[in-house]
C-alpha atoms as a PDB file:
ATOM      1  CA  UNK A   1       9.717  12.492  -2.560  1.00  0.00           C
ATOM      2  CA  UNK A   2       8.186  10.095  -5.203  1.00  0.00           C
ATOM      3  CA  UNK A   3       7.691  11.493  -8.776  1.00  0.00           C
ATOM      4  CA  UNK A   4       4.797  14.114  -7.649  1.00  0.00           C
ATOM      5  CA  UNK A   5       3.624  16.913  -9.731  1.00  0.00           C
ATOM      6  CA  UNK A   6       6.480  19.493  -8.537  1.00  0.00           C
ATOM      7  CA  UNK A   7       8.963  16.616  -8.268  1.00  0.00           C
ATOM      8  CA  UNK A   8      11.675  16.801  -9.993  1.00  0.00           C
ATOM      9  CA  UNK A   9      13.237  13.377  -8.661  1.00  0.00           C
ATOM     10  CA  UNK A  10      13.056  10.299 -11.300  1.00  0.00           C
ATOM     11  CA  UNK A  11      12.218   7.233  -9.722  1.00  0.00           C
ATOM     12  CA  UNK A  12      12.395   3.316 -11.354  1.00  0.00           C
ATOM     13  CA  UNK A  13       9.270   1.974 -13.234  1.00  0.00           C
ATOM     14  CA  UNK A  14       9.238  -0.308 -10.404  1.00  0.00           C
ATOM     15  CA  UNK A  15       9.308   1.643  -7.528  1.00  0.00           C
ATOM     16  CA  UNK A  16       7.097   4.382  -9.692  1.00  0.00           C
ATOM     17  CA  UNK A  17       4.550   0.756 -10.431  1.00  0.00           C
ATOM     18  CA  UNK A  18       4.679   0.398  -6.507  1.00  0.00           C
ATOM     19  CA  UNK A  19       3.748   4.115  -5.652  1.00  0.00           C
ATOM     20  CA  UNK A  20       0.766   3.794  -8.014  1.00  0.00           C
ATOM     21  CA  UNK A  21      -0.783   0.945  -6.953  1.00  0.00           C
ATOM     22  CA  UNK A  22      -0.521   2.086  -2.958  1.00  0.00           C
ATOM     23  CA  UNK A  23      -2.143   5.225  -4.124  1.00  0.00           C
ATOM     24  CA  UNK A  24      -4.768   3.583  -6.409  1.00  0.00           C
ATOM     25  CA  UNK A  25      -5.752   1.451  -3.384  1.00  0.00           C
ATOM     26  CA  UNK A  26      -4.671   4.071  -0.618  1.00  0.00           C
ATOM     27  CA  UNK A  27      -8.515   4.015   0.941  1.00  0.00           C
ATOM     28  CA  UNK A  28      -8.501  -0.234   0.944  1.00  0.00           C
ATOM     29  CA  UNK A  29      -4.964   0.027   2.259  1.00  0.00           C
ATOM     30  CA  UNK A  30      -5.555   2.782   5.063  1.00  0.00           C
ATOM     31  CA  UNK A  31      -9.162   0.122   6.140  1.00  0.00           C
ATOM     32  CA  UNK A  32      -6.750  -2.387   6.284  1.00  0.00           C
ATOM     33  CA  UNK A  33      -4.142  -0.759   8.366  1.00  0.00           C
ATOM     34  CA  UNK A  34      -6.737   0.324  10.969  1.00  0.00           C
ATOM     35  CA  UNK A  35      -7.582  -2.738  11.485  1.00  0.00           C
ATOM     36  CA  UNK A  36     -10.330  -4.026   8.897  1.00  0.00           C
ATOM     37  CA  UNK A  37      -9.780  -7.572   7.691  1.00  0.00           C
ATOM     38  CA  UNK A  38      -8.013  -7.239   3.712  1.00  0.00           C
ATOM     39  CA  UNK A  39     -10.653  -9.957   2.630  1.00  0.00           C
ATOM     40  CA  UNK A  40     -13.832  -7.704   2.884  1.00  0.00           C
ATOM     41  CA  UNK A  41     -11.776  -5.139   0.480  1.00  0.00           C
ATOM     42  CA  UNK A  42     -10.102  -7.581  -2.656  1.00  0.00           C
ATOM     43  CA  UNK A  43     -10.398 -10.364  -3.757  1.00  0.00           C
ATOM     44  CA  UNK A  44      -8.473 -13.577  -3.858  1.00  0.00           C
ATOM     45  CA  UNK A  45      -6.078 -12.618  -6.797  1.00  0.00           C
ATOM     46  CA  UNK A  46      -5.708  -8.538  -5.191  1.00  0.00           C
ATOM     47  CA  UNK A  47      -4.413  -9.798  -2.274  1.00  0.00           C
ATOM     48  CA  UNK A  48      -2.327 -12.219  -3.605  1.00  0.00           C
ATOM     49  CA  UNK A  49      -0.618  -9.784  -6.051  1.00  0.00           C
ATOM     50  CA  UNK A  50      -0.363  -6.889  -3.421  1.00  0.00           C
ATOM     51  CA  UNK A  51       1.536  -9.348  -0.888  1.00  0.00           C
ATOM     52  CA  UNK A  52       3.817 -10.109  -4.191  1.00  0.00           C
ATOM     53  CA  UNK A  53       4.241  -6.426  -4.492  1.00  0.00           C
ATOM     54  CA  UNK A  54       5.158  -5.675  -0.834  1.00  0.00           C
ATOM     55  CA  UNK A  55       2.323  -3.839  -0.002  1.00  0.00           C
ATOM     56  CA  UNK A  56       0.303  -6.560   2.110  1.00  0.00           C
ATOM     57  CA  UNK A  57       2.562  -8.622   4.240  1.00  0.00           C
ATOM     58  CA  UNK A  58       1.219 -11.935   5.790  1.00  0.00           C
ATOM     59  CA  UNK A  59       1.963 -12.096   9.735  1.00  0.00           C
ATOM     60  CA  UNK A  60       1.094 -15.606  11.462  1.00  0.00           C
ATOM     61  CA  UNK A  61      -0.023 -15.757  14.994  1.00  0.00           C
ATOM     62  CA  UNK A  62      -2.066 -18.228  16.958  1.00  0.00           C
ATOM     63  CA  UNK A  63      -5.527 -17.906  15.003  1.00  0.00           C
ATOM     64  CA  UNK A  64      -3.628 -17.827  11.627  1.00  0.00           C
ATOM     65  CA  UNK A  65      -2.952 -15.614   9.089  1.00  0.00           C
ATOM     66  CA  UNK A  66      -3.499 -11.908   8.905  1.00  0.00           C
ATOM     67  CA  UNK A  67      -2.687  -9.284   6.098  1.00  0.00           C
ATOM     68  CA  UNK A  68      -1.472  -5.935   6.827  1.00  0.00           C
ATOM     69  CA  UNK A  69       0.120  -2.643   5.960  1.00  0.00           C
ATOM     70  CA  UNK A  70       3.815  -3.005   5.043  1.00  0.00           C
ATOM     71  CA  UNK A  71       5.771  -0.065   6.287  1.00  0.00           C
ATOM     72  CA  UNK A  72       6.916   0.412   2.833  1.00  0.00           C
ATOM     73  CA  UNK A  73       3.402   1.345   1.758  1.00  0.00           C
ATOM     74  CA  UNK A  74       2.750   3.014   5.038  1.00  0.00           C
ATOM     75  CA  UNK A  75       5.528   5.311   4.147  1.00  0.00           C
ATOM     76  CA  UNK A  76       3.997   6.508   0.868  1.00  0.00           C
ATOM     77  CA  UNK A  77       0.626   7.146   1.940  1.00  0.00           C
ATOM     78  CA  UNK A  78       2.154   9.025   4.279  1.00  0.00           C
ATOM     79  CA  UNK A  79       4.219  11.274   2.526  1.00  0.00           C
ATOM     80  CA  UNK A  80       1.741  11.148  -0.105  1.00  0.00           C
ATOM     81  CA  UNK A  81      -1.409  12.240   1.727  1.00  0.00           C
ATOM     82  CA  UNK A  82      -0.164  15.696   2.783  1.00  0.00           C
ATOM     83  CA  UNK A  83       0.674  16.959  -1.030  1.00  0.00           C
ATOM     84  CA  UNK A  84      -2.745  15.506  -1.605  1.00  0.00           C
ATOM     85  CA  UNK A  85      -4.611  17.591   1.115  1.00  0.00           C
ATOM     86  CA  UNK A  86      -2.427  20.705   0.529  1.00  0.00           C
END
């Protein structure tokens, strides 16, 4: 796991930077991933520095450009979210 209270595994100051801002936006992030467009929850410069972090990706389609979850992220809110709730 990530470097949890009870964790004894060190992790890089980058991946350790990544962890904390998926958790610090983990409600935004989870809106987002069911579906919620990412521009009702940041702003302009949020969403431009979480796609430069890997935790929004941009996917084109026929109406344009949307912004969701990258598995990346999805993977630490989910192993996250059940040493949260337990």
């Amino acid at each position: 796991m990530r470097n949890l209270p009870g964790s004894s595994i060190d992790v890089s100051p980058t991946e350790q930077s990544f962890v904390n801002a998926v958790m610090y936006y983990r409600r935004e992030l989870m809106l987002v991933d069911k579906g919620e467009k990412a521009t009702t929850h940041f702003t302009d410069g949020q969403r431009k520095a979480l796609v430069k972090a890997g935790i929004l990706v941009r996917i084109y389609g026929k109406g344009g450009c949307r912004l969701l979850l990258s598995n990346r992220a999805r993977r630490v809110i989910d192993e996250v979210e059940p040493t949260l709730l337990g």
